[in-house]
PDB file of N, CA and C in Angstrom:
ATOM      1  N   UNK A   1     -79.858  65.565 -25.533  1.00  0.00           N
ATOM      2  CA  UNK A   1     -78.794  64.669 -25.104  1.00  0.00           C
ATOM      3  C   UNK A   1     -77.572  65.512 -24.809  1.00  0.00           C
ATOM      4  N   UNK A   2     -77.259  65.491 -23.901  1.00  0.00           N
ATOM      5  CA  UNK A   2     -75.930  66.185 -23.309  1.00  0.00           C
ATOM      6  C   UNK A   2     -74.303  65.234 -24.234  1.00  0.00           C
ATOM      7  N   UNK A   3     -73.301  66.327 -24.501  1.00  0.00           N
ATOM      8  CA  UNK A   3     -72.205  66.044 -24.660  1.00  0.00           C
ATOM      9  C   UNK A   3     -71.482  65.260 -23.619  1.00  0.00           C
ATOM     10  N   UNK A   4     -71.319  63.705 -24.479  1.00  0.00           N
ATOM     11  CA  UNK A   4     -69.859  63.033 -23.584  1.00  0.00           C
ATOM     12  C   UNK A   4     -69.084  63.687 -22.124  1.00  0.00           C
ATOM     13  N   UNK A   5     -68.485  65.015 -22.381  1.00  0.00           N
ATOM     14  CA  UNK A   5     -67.959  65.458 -21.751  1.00  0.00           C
ATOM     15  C   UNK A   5     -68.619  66.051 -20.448  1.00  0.00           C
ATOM     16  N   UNK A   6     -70.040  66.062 -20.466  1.00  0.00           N
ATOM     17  CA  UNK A   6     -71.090  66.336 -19.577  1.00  0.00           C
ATOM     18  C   UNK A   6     -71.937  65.270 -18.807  1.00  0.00           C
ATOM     19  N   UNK A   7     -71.162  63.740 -19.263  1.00  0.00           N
ATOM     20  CA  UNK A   7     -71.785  62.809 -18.723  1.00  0.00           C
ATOM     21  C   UNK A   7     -72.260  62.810 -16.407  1.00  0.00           C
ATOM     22  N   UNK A   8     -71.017  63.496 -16.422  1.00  0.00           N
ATOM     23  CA  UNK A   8     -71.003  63.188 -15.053  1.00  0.00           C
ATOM     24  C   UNK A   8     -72.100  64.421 -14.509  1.00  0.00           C
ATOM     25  N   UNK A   9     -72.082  65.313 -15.064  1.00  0.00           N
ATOM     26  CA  UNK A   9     -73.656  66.161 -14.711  1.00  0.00           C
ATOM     27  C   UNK A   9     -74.699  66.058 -14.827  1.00  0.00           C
ATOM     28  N   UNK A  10     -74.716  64.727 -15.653  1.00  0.00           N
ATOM     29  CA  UNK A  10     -75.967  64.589 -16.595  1.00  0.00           C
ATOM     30  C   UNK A  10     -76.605  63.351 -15.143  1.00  0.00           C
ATOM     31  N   UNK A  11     -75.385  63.002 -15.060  1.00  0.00           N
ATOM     32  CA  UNK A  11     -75.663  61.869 -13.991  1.00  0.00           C
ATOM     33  C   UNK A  11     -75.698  62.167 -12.742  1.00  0.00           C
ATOM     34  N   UNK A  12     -75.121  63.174 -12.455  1.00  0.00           N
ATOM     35  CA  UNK A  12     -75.258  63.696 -11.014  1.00  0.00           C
ATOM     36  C   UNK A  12     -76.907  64.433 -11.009  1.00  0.00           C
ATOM     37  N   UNK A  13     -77.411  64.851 -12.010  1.00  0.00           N
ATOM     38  CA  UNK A  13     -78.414  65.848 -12.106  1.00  0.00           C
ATOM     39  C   UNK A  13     -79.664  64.565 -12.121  1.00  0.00           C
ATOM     40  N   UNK A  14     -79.118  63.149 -12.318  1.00  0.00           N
ATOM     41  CA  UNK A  14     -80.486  62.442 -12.742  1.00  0.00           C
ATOM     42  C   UNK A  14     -80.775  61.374 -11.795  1.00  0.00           C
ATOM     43  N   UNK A  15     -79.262  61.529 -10.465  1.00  0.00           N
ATOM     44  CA  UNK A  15     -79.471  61.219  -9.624  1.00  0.00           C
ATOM     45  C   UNK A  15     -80.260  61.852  -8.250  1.00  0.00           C
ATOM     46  N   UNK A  16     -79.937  63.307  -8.622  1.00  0.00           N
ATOM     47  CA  UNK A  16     -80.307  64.359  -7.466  1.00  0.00           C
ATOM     48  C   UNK A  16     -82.177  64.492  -7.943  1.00  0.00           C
ATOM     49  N   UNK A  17     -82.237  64.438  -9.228  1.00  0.00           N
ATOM     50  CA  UNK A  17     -83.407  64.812  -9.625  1.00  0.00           C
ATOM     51  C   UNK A  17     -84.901  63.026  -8.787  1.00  0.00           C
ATOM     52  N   UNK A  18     -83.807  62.144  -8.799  1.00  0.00           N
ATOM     53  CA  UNK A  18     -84.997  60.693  -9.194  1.00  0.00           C
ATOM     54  C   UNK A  18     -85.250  60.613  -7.471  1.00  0.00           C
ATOM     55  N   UNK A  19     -84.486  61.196  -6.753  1.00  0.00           N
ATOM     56  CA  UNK A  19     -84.995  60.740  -5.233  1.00  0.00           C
ATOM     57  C   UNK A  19     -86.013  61.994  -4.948  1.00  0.00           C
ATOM     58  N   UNK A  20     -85.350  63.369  -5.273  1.00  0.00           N
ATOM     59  CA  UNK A  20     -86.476  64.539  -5.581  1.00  0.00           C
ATOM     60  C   UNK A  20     -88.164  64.547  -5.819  1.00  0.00           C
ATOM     61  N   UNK A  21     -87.889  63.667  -7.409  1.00  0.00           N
ATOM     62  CA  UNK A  21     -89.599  63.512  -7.462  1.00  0.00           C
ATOM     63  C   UNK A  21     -89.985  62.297  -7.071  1.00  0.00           C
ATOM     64  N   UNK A  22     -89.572  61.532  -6.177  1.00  0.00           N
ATOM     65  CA  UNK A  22     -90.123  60.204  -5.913  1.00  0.00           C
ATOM     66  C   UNK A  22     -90.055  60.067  -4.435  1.00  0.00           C
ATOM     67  N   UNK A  23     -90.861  61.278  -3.098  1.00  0.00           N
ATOM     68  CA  UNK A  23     -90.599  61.177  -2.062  1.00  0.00           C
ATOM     69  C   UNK A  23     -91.241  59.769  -1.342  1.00  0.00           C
ATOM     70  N   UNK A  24     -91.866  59.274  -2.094  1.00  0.00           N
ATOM     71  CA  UNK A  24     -92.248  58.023  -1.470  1.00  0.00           C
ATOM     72  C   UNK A  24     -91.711  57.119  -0.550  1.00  0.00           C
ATOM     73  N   UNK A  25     -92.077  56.641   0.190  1.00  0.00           N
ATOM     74  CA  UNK A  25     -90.644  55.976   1.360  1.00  0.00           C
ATOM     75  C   UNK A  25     -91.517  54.589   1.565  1.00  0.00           C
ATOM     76  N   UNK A  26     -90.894  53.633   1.846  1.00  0.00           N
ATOM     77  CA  UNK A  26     -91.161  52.241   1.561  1.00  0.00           C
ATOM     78  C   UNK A  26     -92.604  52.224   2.522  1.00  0.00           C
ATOM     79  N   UNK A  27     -93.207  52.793   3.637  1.00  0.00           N
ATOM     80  CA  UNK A  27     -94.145  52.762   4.318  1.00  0.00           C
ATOM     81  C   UNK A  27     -95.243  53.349   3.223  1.00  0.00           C
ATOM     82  N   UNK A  28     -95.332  53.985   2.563  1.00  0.00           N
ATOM     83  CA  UNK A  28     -96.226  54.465   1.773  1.00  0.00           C
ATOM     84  C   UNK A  28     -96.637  53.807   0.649  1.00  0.00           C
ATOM     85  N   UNK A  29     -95.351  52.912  -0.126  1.00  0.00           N
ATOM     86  CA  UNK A  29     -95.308  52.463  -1.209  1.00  0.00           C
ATOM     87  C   UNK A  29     -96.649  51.388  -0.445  1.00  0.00           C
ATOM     88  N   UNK A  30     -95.839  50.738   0.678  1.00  0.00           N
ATOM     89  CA  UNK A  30     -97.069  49.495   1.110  1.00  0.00           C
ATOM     90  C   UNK A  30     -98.307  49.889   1.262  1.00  0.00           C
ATOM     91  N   UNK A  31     -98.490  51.020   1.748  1.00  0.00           N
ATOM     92  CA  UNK A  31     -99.840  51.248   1.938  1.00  0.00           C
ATOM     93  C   UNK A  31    -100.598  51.451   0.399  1.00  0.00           C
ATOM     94  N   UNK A  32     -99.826  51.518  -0.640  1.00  0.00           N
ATOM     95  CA  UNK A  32    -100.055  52.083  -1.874  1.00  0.00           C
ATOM     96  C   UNK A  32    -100.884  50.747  -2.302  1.00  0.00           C
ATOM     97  N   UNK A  33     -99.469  50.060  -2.505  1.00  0.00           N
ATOM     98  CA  UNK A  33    -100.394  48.458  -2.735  1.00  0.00           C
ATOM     99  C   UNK A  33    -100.915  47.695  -2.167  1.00  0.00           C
ATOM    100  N   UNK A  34    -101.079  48.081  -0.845  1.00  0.00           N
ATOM    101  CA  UNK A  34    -102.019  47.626  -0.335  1.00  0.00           C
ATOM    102  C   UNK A  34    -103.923  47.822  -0.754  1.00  0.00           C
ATOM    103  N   UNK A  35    -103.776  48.988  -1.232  1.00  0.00           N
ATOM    104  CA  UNK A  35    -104.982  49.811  -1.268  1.00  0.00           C
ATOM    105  C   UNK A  35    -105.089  49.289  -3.480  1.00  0.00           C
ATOM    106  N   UNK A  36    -103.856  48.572  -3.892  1.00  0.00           N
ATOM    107  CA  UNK A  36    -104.127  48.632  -5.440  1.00  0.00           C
ATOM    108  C   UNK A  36    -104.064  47.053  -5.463  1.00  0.00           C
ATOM    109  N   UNK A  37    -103.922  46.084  -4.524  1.00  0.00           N
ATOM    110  CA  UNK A  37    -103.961  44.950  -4.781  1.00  0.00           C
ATOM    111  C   UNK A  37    -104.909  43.635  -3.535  1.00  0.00           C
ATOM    112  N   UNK A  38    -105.543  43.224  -3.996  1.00  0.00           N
ATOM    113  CA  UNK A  38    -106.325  42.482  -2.961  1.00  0.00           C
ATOM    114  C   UNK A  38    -105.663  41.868  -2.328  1.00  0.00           C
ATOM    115  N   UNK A  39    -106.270  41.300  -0.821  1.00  0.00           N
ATOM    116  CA  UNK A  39    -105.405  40.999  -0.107  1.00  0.00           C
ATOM    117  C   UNK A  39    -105.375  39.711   0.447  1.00  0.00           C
ATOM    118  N   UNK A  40    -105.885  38.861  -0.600  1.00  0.00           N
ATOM    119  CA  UNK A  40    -105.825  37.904  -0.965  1.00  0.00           C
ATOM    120  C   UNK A  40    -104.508  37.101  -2.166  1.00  0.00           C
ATOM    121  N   UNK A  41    -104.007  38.260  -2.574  1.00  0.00           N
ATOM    122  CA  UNK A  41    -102.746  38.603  -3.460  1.00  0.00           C
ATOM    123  C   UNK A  41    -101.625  38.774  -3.146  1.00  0.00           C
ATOM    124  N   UNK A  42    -101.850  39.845  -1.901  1.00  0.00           N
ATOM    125  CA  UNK A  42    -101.117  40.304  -1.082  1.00  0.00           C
ATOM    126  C   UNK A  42    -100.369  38.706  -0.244  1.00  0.00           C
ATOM    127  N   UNK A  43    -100.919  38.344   0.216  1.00  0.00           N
ATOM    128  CA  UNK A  43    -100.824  37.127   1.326  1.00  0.00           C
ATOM    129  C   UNK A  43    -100.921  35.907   0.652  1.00  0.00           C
ATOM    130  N   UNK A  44    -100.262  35.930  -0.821  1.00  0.00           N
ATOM    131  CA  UNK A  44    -100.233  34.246  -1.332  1.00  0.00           C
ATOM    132  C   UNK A  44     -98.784  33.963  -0.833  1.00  0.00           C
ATOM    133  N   UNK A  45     -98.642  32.756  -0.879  1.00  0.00           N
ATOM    134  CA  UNK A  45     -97.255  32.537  -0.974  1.00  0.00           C
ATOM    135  C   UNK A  45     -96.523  32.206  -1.683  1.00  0.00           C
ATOM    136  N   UNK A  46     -95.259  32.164  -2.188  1.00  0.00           N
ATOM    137  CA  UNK A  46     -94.405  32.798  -3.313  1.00  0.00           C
ATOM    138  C   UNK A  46     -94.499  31.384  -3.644  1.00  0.00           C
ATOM    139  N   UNK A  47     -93.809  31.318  -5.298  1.00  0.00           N
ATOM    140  CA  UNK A  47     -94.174  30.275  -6.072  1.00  0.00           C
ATOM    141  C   UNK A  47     -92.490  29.035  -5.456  1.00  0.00           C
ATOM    142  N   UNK A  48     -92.692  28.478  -5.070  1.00  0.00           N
ATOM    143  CA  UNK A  48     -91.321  27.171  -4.840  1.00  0.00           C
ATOM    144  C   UNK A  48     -91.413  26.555  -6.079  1.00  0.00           C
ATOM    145  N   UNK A  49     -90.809  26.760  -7.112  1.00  0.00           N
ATOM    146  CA  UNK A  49     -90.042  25.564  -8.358  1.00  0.00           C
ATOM    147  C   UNK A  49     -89.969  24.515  -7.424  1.00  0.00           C
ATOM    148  N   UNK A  50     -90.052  23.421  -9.077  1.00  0.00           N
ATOM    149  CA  UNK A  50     -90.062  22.099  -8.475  1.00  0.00           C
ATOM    150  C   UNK A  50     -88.598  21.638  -8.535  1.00  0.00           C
ATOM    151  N   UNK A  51     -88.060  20.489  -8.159  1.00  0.00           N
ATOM    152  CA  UNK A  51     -86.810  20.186  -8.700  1.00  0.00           C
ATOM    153  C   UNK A  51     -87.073  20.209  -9.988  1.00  0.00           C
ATOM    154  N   UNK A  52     -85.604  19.922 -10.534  1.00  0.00           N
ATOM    155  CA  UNK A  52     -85.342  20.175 -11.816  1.00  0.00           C
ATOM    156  C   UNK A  52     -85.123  18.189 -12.355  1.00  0.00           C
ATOM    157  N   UNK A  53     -85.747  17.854 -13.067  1.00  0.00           N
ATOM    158  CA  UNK A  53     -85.269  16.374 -13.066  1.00  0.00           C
ATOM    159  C   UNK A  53     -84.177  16.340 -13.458  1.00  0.00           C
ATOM    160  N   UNK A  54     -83.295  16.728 -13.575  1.00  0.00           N
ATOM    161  CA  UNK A  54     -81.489  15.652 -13.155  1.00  0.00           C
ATOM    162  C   UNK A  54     -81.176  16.060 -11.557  1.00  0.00           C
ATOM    163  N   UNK A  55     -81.948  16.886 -11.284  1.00  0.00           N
ATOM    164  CA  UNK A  55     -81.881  16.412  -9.419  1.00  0.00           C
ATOM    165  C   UNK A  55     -82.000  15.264  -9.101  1.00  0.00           C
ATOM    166  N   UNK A  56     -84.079  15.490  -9.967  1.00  0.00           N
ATOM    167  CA  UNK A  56     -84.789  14.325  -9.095  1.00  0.00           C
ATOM    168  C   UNK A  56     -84.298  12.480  -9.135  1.00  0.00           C
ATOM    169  N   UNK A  57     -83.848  12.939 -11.097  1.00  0.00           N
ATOM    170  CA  UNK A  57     -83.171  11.534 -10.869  1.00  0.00           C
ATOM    171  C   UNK A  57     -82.039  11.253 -10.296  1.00  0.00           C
ATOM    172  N   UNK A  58     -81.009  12.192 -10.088  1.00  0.00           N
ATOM    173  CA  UNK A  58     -79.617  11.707  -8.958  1.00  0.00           C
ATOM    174  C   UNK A  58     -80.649  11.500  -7.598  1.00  0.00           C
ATOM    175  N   UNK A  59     -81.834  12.046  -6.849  1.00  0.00           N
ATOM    176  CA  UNK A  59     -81.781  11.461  -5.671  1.00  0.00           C
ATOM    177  C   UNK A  59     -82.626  10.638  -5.667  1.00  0.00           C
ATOM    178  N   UNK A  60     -83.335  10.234  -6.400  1.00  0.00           N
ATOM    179  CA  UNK A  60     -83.852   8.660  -6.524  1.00  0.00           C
ATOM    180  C   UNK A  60     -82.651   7.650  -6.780  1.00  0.00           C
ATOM    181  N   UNK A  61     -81.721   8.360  -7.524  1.00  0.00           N
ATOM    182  CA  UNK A  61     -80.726   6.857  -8.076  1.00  0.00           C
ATOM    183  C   UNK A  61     -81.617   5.950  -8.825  1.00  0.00           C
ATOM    184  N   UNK A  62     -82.350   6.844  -9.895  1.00  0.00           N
ATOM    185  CA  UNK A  62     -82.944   6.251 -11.085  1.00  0.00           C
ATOM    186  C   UNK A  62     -82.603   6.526 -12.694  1.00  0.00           C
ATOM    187  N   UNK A  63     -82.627   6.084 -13.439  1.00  0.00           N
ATOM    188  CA  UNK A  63     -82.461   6.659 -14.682  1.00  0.00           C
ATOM    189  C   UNK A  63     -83.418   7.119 -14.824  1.00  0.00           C
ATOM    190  N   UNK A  64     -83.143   8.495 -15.615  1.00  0.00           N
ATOM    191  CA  UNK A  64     -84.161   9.305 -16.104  1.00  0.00           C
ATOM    192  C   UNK A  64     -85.264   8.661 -16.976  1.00  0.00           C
ATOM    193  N   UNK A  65     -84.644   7.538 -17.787  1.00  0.00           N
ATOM    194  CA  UNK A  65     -86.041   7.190 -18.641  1.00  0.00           C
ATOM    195  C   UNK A  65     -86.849   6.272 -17.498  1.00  0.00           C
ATOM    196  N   UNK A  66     -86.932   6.244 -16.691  1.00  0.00           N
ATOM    197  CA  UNK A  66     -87.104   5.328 -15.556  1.00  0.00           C
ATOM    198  C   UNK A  66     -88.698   6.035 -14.601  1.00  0.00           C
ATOM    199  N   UNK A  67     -88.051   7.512 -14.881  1.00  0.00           N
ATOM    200  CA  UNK A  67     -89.292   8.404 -14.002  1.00  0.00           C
ATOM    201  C   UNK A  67     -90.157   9.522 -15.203  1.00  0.00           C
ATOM    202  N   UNK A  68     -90.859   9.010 -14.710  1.00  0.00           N
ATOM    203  CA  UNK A  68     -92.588  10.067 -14.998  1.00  0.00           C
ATOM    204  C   UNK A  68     -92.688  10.812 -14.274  1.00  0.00           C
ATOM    205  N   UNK A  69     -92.381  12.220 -14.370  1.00  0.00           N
ATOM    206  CA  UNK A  69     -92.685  13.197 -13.657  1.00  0.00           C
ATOM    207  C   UNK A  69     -94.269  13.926 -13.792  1.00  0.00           C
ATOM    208  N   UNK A  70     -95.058  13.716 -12.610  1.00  0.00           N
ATOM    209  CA  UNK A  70     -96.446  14.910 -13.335  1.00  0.00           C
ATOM    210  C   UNK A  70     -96.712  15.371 -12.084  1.00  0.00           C
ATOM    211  N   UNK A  71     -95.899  16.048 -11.512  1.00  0.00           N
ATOM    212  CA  UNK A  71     -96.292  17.070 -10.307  1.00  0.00           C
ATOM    213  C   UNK A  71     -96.029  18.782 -10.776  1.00  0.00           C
ATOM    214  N   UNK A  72     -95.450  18.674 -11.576  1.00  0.00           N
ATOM    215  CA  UNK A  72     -95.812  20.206 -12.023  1.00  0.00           C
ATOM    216  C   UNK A  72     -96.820  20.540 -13.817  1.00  0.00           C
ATOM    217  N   UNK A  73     -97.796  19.651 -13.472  1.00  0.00           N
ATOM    218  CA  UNK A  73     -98.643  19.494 -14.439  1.00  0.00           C
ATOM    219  C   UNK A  73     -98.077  18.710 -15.842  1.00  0.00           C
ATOM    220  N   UNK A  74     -97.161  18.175 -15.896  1.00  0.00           N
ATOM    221  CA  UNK A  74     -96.184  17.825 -16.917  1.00  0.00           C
ATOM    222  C   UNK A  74     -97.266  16.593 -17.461  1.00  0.00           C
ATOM    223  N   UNK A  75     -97.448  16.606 -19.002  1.00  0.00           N
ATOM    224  CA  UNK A  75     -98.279  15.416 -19.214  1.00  0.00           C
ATOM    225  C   UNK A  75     -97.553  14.592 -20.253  1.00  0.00           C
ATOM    226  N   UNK A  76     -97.284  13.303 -20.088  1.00  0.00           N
ATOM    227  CA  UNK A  76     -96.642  12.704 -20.940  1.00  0.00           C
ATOM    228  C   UNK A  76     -96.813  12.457 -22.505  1.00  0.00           C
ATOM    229  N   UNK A  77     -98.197  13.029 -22.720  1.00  0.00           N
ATOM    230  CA  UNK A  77     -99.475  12.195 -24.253  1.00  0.00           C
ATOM    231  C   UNK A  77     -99.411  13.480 -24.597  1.00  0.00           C
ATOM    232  N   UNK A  78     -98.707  15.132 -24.292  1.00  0.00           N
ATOM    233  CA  UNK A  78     -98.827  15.951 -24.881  1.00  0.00           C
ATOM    234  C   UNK A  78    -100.359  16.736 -24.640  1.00  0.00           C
ATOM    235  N   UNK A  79    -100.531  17.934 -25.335  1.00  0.00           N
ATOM    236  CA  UNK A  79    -101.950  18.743 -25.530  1.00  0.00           C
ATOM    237  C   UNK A  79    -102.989  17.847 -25.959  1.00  0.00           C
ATOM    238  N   UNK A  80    -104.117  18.277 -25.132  1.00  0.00           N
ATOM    239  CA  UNK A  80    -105.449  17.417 -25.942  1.00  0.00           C
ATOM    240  C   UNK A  80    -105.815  17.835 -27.057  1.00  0.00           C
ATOM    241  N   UNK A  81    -106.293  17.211 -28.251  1.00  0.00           N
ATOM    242  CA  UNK A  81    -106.504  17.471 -29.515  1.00  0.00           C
ATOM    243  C   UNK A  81    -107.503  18.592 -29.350  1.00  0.00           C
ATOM    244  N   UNK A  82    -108.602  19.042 -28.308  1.00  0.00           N
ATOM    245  CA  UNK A  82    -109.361  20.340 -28.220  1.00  0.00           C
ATOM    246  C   UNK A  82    -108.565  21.591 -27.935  1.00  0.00           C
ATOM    247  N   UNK A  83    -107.201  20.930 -27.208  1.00  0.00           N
ATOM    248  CA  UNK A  83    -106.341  22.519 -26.893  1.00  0.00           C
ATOM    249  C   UNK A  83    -105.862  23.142 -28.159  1.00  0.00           C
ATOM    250  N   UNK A  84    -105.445  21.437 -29.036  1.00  0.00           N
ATOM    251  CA  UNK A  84    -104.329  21.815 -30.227  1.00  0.00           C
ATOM    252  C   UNK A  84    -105.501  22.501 -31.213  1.00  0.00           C
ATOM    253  N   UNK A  85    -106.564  22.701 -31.140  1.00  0.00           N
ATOM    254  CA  UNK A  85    -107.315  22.924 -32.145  1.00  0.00           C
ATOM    255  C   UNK A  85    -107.697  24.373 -31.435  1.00  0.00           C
ATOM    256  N   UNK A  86    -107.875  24.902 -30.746  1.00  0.00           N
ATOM    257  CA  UNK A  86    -108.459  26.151 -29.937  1.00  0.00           C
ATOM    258  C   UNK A  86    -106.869  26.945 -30.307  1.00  0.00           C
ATOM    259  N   UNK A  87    -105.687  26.540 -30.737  1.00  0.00           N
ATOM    260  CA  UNK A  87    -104.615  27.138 -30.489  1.00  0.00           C
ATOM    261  C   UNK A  87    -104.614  27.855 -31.927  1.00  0.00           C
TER     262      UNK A  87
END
Protein backbone atom coordinates (compact mmCIF):
# COMPACT_ATOMS: atom_id res chain seq x y z
CA UNK A 1 0.00 0.00 0.00
CA UNK A 2 1.54 3.22 -1.00
CA UNK A 3 1.76 6.36 1.41
CA UNK A 4 -1.18 9.03 1.39
CA UNK A 5 1.20 11.31 -0.03
CA UNK A 6 1.69 8.95 -3.11
CA UNK A 7 -1.93 8.68 -3.78
CA UNK A 8 -1.82 10.52 -7.07
CA UNK A 9 0.94 7.99 -8.48
CA UNK A 10 -0.61 5.28 -7.23
CA UNK A 11 -3.52 6.45 -9.34
CA UNK A 12 -1.93 7.67 -12.22
CA UNK A 13 0.10 4.26 -12.34
CA UNK A 14 -3.36 2.22 -12.02
CA UNK A 15 -4.78 4.17 -14.55
CA UNK A 16 -1.89 3.92 -17.16
CA UNK A 17 -1.46 0.30 -16.08
CA UNK A 18 -5.69 -0.94 -16.56
CA UNK A 19 -5.98 0.26 -20.32
CA UNK A 20 -2.27 -1.39 -20.81
CA UNK A 21 -3.33 -4.90 -19.86
CA UNK A 22 -6.79 -4.81 -21.15
CA UNK A 23 -6.18 -4.13 -25.05
CA UNK A 24 -9.47 -5.40 -25.79
CA UNK A 25 -11.64 -2.94 -27.79
CA UNK A 26 -15.40 -3.24 -27.76
CA UNK A 27 -15.31 -5.27 -31.32
CA UNK A 28 -13.54 -8.08 -29.70
CA UNK A 29 -15.22 -8.04 -26.39
CA UNK A 30 -18.48 -8.90 -28.82
CA UNK A 31 -16.98 -11.35 -30.61
CA UNK A 32 -15.84 -12.75 -27.14
CA UNK A 33 -19.40 -13.20 -26.06
CA UNK A 34 -20.53 -13.99 -28.74
CA UNK A 35 -18.47 -17.17 -28.96
CA UNK A 36 -19.24 -17.58 -24.63
CA UNK A 37 -22.94 -17.09 -24.83
CA UNK A 38 -25.70 -18.70 -27.02
CA UNK A 39 -27.36 -16.90 -29.31
CA UNK A 40 -30.39 -17.45 -28.31
CA UNK A 41 -29.29 -15.30 -25.09
CA UNK A 42 -27.69 -13.09 -27.03
CA UNK A 43 -31.04 -11.97 -28.91
CA UNK A 44 -33.64 -12.11 -25.93
CA UNK A 45 -35.18 -9.10 -25.21
CA UNK A 46 -34.53 -7.11 -22.16
CA UNK A 47 -36.80 -7.63 -19.22
CA UNK A 48 -39.80 -4.43 -19.23
CA UNK A 49 -41.02 -4.22 -15.35
CA UNK A 50 -44.46 -4.15 -14.90
CA UNK A 51 -46.13 -1.05 -13.52
CA UNK A 52 -45.79 -0.60 -10.13
CA UNK A 53 -49.45 -0.77 -8.54
CA UNK A 54 -49.92 2.83 -7.25
CA UNK A 55 -49.51 3.56 -10.99
CA UNK A 56 -51.80 0.96 -11.96
CA UNK A 57 -54.32 2.07 -9.52
CA UNK A 58 -54.08 6.03 -10.29
CA UNK A 59 -54.74 4.97 -14.03
CA UNK A 60 -57.58 2.84 -13.56
CA UNK A 61 -59.04 5.41 -10.97
CA UNK A 62 -59.54 2.41 -8.72
CA UNK A 63 -58.80 1.76 -5.20
CA UNK A 64 -56.16 -0.38 -4.62
CA UNK A 65 -58.17 -2.86 -2.56
CA UNK A 66 -60.35 -2.87 -5.62
CA UNK A 67 -57.56 -4.60 -8.06
CA UNK A 68 -56.04 -8.10 -8.26
CA UNK A 69 -53.04 -7.90 -9.87
CA UNK A 70 -51.61 -11.44 -11.47
CA UNK A 71 -49.71 -10.45 -14.52
CA UNK A 72 -46.41 -10.63 -13.06
CA UNK A 73 -47.10 -14.03 -11.54
CA UNK A 74 -48.39 -12.38 -8.29
CA UNK A 75 -50.73 -14.99 -6.49
CA UNK A 76 -53.17 -13.86 -4.09
CA UNK A 77 -53.58 -17.54 -1.74
CA UNK A 78 -49.76 -17.25 -1.33
CA UNK A 79 -47.13 -20.52 -1.92
CA UNK A 80 -48.64 -23.93 -2.45
CA UNK A 81 -48.35 -26.02 0.63
CA UNK A 82 -45.79 -28.45 -1.74
CA UNK A 83 -43.54 -25.25 -2.32
CA UNK A 84 -43.83 -24.32 1.52
CA UNK A 85 -42.76 -27.79 2.34
CA UNK A 86 -39.81 -28.32 -0.42
CA UNK A 87 -38.53 -24.86 1.15
Amino acid sequence: VAPASDSGAVAAHESSTASSSNPVGPAAKDQLARTLVRQNIITMQPYVPILPFEVLSKQLGRAPEEIVKLDANENPYGPSPKVLEAL
